[in-house]
C-alpha atoms as a PDB file:
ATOM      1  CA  UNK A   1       0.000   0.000   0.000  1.00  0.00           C
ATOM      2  CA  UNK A   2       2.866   2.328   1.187  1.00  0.00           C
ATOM      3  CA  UNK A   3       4.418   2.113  -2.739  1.00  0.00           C
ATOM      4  CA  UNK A   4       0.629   2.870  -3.846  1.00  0.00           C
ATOM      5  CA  UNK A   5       0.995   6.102  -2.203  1.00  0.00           C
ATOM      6  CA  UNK A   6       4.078   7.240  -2.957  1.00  0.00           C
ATOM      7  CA  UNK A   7       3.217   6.605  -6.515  1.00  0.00           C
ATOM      8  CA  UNK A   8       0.359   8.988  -6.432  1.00  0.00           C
ATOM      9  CA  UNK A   9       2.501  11.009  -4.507  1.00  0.00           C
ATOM     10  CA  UNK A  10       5.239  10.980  -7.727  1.00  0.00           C
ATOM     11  CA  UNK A  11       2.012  11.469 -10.272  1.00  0.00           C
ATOM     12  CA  UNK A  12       0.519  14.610  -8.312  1.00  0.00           C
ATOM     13  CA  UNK A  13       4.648  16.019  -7.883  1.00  0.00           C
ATOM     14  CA  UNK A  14       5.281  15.307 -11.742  1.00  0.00           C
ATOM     15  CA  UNK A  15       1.865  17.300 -12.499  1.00  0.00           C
ATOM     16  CA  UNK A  16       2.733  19.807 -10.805  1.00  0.00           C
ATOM     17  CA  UNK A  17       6.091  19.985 -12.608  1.00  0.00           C
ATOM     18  CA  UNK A  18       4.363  19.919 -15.853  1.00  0.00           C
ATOM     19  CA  UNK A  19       2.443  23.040 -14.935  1.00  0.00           C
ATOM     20  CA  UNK A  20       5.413  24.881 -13.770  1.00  0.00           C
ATOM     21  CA  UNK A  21       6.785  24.248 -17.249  1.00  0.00           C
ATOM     22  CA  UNK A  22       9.512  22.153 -16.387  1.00  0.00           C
ATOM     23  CA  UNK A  23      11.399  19.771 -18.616  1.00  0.00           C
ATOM     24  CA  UNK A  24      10.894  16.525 -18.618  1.00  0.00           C
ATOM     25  CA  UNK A  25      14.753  15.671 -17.862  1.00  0.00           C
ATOM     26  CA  UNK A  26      14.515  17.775 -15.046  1.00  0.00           C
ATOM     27  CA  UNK A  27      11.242  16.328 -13.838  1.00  0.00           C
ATOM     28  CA  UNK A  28      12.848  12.715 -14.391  1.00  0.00           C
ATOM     29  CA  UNK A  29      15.987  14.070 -12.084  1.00  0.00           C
ATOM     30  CA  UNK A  30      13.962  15.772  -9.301  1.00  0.00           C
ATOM     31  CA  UNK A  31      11.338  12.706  -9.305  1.00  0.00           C
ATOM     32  CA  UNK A  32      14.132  10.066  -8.781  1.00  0.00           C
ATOM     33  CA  UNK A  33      15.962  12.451  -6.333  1.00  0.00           C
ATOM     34  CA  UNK A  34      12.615  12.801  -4.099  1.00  0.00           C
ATOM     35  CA  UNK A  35      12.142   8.607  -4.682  1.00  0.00           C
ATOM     36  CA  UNK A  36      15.810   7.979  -3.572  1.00  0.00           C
ATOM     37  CA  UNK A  37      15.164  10.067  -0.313  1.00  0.00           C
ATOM     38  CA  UNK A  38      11.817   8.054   0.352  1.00  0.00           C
ATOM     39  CA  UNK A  39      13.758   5.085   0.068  1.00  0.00           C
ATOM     40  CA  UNK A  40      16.560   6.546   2.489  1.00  0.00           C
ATOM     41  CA  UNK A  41      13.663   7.325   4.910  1.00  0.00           C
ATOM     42  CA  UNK A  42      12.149   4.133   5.106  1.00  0.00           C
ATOM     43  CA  UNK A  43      14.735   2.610   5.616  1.00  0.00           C
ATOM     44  CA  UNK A  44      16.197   4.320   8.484  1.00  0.00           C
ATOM     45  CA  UNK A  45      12.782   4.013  10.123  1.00  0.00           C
ATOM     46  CA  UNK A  46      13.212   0.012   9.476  1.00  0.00           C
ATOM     47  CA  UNK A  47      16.633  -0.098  10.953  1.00  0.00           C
ATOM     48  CA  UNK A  48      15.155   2.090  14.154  1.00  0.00           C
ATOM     49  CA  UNK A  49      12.800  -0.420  14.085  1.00  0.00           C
ATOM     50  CA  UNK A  50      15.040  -3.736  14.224  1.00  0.00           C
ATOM     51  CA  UNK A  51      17.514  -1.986  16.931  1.00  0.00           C
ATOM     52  CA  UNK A  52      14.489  -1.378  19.005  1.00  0.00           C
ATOM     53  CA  UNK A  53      13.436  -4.781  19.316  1.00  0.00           C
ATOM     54  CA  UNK A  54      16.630  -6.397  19.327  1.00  0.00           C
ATOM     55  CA  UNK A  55      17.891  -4.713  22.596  1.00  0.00           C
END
């Protein structure tokens, strides 16, 4: 479910770029910069997670 959303998330972003009159190679960079920083997120919050209930 959590990809579902951040999908969406990417469309609504990438409209927005659209609208702003951005090219699409910049849209492409900025998307997969914002992606690669949801991934970093999530998985800091998973490694919180496993330290937490390992100690």
């Amino acid at each position: 479910m959590l990809i579902y959303e951040d999908d969406s998330h990417e469309e609504n972003l990438n409209a927005v770029f659209i609208n702003e009159g951005m090219p699409q190679q910049e849209r492409l960079h900025k998307l997969n910069q914002i992606a690669i920083q949801q991934m970093t997120v999530l998985e800091n919050v998973e490694s919180r997670k496993v330290l937490t209930t390992n100690q």
